[in-house]
PDB file of N, CA and C in Angstrom:
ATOM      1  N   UNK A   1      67.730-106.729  19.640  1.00  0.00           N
ATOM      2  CA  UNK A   1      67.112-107.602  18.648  1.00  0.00           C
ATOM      3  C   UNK A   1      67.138-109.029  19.192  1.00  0.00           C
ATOM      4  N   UNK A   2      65.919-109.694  19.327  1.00  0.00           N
ATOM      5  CA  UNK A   2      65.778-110.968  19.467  1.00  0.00           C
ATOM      6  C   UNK A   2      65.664-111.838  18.617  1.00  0.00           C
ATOM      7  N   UNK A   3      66.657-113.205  18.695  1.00  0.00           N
ATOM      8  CA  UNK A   3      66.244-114.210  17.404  1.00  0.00           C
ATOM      9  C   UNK A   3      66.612-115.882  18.040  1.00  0.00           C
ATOM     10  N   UNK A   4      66.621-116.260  17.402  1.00  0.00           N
ATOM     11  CA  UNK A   4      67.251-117.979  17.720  1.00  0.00           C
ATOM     12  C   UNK A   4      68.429-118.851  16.479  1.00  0.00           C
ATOM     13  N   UNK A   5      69.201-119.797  17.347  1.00  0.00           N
ATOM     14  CA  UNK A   5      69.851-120.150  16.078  1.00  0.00           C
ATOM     15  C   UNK A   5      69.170-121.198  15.832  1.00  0.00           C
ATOM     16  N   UNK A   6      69.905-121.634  14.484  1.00  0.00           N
ATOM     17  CA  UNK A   6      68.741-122.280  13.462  1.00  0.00           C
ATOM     18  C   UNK A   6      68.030-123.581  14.156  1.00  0.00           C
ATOM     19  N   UNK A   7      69.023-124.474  15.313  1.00  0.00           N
ATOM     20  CA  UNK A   7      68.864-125.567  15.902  1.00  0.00           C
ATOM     21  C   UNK A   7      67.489-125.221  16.917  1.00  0.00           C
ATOM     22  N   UNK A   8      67.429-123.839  17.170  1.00  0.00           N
ATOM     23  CA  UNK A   8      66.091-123.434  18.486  1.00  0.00           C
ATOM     24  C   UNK A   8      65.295-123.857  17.942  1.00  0.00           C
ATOM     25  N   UNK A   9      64.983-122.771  16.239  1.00  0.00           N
ATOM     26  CA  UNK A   9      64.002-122.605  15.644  1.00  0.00           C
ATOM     27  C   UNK A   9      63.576-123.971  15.625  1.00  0.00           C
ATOM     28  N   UNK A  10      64.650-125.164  14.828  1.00  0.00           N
ATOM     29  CA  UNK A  10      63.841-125.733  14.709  1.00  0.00           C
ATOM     30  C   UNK A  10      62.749-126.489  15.827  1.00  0.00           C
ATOM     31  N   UNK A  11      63.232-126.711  17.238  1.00  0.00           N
ATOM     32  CA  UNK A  11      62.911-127.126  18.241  1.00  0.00           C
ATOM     33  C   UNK A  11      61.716-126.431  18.533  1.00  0.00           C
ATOM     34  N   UNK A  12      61.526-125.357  18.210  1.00  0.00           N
ATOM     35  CA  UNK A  12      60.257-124.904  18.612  1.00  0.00           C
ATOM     36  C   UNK A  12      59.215-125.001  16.560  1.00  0.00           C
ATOM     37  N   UNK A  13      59.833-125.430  15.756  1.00  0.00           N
ATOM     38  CA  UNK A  13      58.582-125.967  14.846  1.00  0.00           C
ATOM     39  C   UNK A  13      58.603-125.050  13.891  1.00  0.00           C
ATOM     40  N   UNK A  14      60.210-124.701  13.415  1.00  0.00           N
ATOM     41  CA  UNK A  14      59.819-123.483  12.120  1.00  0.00           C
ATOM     42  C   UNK A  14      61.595-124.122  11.554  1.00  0.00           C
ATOM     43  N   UNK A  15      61.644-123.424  10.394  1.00  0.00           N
ATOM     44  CA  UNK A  15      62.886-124.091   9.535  1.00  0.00           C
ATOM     45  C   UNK A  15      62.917-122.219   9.276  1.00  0.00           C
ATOM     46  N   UNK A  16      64.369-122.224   9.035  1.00  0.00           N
ATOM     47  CA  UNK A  16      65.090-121.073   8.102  1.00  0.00           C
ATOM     48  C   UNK A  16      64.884-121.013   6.825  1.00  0.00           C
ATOM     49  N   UNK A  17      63.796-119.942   6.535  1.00  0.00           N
ATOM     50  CA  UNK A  17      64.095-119.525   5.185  1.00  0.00           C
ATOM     51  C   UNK A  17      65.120-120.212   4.221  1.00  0.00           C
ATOM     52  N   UNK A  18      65.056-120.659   2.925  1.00  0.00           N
ATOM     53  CA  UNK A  18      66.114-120.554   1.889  1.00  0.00           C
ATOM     54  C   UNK A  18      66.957-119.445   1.493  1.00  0.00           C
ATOM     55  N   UNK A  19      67.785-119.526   1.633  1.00  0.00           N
ATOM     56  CA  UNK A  19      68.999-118.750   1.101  1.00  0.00           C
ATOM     57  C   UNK A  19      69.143-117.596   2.019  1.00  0.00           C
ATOM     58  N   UNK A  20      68.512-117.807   3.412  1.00  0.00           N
ATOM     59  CA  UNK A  20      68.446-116.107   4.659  1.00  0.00           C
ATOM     60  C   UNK A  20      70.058-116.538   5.266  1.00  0.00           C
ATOM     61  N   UNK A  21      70.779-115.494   5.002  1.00  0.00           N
ATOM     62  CA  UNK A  21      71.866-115.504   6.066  1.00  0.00           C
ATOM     63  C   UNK A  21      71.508-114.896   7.324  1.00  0.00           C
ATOM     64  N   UNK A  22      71.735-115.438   8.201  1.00  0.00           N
ATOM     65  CA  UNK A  22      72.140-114.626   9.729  1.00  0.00           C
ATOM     66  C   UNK A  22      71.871-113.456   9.707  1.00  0.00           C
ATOM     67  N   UNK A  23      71.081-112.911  10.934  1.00  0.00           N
ATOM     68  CA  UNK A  23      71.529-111.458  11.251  1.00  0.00           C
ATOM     69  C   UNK A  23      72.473-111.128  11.772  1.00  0.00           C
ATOM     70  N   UNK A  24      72.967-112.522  12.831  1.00  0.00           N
ATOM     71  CA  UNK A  24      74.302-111.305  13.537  1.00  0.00           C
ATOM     72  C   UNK A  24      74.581-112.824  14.237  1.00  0.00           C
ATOM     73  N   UNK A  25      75.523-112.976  15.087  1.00  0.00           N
ATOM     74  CA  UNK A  25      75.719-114.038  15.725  1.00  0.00           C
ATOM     75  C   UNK A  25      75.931-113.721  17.078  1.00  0.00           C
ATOM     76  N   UNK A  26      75.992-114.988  17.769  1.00  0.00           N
ATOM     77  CA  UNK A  26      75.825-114.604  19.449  1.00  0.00           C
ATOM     78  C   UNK A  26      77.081-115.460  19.611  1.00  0.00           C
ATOM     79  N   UNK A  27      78.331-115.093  20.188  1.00  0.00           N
ATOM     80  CA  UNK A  27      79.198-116.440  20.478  1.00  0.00           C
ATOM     81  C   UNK A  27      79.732-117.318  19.154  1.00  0.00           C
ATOM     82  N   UNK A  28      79.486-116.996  18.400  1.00  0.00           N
ATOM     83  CA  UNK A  28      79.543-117.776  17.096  1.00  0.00           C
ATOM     84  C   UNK A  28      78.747-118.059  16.309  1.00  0.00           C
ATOM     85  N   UNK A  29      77.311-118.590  17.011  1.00  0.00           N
ATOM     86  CA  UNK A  29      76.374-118.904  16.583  1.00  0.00           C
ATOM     87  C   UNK A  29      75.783-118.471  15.443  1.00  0.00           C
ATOM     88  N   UNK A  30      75.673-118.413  14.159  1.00  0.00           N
ATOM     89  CA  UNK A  30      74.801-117.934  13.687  1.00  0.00           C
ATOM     90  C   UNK A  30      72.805-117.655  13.902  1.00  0.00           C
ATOM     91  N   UNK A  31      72.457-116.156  14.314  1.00  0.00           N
ATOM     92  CA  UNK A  31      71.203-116.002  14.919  1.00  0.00           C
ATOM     93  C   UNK A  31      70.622-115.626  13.683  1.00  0.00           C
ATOM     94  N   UNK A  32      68.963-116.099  13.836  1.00  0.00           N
ATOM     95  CA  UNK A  32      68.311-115.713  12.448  1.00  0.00           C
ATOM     96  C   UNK A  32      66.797-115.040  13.248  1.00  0.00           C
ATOM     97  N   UNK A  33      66.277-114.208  12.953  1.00  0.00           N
ATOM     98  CA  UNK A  33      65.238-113.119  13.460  1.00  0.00           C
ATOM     99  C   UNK A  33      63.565-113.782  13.025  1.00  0.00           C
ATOM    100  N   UNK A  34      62.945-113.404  13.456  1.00  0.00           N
ATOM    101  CA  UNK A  34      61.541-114.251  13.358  1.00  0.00           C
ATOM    102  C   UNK A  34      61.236-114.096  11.658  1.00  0.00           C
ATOM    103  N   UNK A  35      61.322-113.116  10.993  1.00  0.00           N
ATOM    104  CA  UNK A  35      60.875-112.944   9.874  1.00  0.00           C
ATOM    105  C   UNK A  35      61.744-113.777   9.049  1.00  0.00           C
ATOM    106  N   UNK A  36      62.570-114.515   9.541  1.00  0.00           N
ATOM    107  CA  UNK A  36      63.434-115.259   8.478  1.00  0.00           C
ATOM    108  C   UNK A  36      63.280-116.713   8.458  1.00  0.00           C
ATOM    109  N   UNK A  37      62.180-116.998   9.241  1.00  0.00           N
ATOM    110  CA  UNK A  37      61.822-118.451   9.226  1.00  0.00           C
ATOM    111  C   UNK A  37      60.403-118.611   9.070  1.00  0.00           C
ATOM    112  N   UNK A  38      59.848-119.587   8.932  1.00  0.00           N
ATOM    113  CA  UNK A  38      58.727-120.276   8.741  1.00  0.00           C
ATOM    114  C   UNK A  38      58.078-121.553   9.204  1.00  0.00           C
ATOM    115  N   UNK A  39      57.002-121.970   8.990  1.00  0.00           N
ATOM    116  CA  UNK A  39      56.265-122.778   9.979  1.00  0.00           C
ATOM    117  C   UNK A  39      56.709-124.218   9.300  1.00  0.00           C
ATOM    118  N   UNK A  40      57.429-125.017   9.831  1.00  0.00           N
ATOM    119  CA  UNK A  40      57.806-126.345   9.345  1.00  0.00           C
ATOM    120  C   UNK A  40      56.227-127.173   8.502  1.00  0.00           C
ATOM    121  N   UNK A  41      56.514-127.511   7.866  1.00  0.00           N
ATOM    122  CA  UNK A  41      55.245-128.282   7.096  1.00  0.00           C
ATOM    123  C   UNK A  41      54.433-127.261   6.215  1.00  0.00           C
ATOM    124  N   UNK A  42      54.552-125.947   6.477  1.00  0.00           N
ATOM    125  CA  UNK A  42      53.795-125.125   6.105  1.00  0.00           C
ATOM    126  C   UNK A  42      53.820-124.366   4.446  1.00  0.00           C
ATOM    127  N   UNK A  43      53.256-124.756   4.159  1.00  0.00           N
ATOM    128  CA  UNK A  43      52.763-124.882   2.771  1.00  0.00           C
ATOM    129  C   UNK A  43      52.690-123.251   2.222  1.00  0.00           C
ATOM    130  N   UNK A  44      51.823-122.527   2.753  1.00  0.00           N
ATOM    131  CA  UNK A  44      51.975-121.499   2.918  1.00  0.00           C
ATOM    132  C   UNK A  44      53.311-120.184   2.460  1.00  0.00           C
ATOM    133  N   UNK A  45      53.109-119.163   1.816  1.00  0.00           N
ATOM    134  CA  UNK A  45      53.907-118.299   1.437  1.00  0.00           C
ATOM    135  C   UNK A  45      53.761-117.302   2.599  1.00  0.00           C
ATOM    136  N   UNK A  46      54.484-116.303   2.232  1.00  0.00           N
ATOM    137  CA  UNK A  46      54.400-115.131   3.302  1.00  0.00           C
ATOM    138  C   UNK A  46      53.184-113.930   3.076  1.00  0.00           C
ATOM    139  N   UNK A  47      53.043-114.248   1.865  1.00  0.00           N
ATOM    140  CA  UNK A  47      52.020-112.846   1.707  1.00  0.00           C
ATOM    141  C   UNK A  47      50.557-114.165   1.955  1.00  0.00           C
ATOM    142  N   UNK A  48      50.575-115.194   2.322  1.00  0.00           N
ATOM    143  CA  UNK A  48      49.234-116.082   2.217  1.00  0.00           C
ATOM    144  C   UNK A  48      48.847-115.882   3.779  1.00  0.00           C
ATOM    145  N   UNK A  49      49.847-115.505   4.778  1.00  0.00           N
ATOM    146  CA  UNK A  49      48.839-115.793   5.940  1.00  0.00           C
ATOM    147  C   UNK A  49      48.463-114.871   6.122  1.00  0.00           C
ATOM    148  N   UNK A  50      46.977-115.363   6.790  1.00  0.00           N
ATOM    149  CA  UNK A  50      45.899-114.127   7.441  1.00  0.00           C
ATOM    150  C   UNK A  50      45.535-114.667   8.677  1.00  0.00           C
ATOM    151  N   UNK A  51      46.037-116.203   9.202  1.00  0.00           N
ATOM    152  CA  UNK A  51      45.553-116.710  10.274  1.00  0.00           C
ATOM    153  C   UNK A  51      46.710-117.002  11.144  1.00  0.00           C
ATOM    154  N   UNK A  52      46.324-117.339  12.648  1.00  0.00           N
ATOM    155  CA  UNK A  52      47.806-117.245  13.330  1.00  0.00           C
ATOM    156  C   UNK A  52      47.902-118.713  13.117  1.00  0.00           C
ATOM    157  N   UNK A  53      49.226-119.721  12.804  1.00  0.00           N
ATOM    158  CA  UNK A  53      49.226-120.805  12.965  1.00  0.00           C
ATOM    159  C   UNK A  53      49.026-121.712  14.029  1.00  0.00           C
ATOM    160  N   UNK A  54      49.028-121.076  15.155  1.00  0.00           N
ATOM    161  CA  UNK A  54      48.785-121.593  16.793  1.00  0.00           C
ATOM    162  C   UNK A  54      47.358-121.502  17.065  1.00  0.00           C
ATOM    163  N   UNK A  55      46.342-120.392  16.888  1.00  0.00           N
ATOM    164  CA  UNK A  55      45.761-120.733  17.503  1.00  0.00           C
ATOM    165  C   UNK A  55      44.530-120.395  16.607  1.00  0.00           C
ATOM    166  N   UNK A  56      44.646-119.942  15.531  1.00  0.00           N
ATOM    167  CA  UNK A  56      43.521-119.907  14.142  1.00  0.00           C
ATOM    168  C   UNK A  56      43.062-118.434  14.459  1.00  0.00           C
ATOM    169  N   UNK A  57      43.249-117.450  15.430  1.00  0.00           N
ATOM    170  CA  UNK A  57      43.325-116.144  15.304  1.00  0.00           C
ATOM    171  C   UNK A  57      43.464-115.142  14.148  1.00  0.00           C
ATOM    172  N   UNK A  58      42.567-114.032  13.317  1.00  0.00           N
ATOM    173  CA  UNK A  58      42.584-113.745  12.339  1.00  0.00           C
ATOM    174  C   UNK A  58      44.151-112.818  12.690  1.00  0.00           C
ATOM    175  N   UNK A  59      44.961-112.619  12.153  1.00  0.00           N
ATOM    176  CA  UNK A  59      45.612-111.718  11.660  1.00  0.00           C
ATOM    177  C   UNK A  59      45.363-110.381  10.777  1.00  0.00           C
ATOM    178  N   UNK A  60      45.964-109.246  11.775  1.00  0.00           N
ATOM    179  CA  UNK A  60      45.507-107.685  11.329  1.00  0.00           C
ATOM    180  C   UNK A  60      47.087-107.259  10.613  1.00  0.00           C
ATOM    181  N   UNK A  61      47.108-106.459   9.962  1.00  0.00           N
ATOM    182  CA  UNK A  61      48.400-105.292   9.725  1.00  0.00           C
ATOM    183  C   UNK A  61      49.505-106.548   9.085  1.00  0.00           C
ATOM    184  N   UNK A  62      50.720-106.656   9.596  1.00  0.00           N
ATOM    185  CA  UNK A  62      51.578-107.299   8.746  1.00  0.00           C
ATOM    186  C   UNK A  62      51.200-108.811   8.251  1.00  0.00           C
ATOM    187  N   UNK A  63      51.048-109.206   7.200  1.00  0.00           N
ATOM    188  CA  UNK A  63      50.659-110.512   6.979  1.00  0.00           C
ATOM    189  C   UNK A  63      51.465-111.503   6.994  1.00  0.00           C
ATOM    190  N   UNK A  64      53.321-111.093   7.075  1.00  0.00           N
ATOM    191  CA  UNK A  64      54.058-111.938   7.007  1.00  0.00           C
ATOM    192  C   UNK A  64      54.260-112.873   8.054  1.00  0.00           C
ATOM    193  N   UNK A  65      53.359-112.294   9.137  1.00  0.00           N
ATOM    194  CA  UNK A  65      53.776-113.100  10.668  1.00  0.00           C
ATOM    195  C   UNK A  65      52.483-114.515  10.464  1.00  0.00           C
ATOM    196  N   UNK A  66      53.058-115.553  10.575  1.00  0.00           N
ATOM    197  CA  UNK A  66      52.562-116.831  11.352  1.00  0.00           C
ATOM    198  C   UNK A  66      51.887-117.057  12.498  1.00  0.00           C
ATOM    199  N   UNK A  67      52.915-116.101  13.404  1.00  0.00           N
ATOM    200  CA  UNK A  67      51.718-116.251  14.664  1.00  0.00           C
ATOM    201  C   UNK A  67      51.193-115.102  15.227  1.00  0.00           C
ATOM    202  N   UNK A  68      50.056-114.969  16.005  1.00  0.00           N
ATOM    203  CA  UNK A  68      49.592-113.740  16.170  1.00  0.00           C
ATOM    204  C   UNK A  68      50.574-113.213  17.755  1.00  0.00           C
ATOM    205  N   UNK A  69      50.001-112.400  17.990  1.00  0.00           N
ATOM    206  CA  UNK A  69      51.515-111.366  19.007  1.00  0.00           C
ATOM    207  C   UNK A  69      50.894-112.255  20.469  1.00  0.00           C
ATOM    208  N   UNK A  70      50.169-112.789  21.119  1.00  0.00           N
ATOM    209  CA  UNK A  70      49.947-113.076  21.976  1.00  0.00           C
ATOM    210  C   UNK A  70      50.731-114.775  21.779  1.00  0.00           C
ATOM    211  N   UNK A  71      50.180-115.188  20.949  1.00  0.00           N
ATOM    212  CA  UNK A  71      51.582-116.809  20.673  1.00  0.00           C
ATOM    213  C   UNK A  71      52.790-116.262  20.744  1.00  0.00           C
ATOM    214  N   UNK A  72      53.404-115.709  19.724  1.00  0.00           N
ATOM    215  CA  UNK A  72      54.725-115.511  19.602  1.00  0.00           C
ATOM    216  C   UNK A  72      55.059-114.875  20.883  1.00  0.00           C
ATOM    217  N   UNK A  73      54.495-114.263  21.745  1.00  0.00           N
ATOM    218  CA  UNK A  73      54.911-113.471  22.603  1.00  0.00           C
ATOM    219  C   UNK A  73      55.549-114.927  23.897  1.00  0.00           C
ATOM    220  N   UNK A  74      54.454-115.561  23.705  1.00  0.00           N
ATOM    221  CA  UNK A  74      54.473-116.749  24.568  1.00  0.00           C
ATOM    222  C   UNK A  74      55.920-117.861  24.352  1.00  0.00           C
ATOM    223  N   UNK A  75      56.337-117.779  23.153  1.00  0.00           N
ATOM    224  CA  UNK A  75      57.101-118.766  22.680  1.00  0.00           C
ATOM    225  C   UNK A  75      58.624-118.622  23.974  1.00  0.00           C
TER     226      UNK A  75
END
């Protein structure tokens, strides 16, 4: 399982969910998993996106993702 702690996320432009605890920690760290954060500024709910936030790409199948698999893949 891949994730970041909360200080990555924010560095790369997304904030932690309200009230998401950790999945697991690395070293201490508390790690939080892509589905548990969101796009800083982003107005947006989880069931609202249909577009990728990077690159305006429609979004197919899960709607909760922000970015489409070729961004996120990139991150």
């Amino acid at each position: 399982m891949s994730g970041h702690s909360y200080e990555k996320w924010k560095d790369l432009g997304f904030q932690v969910k309200k009230d998401e605890k950790a999945t697991y920690e690395r070293y201490g760290v508390p790690i939080f998993i892509r589905n548990q954060v969101v796009m800083i500024g982003s107005s947006r709910t989880n069931s609202e996106y249909s577009f990728c936030d990077k690159c305006g790409k429609k979004l197919q199948g899960d709607r909760s993702k922000a970015l489409c698999y070729e961004c996120w893949s990139n991150l």
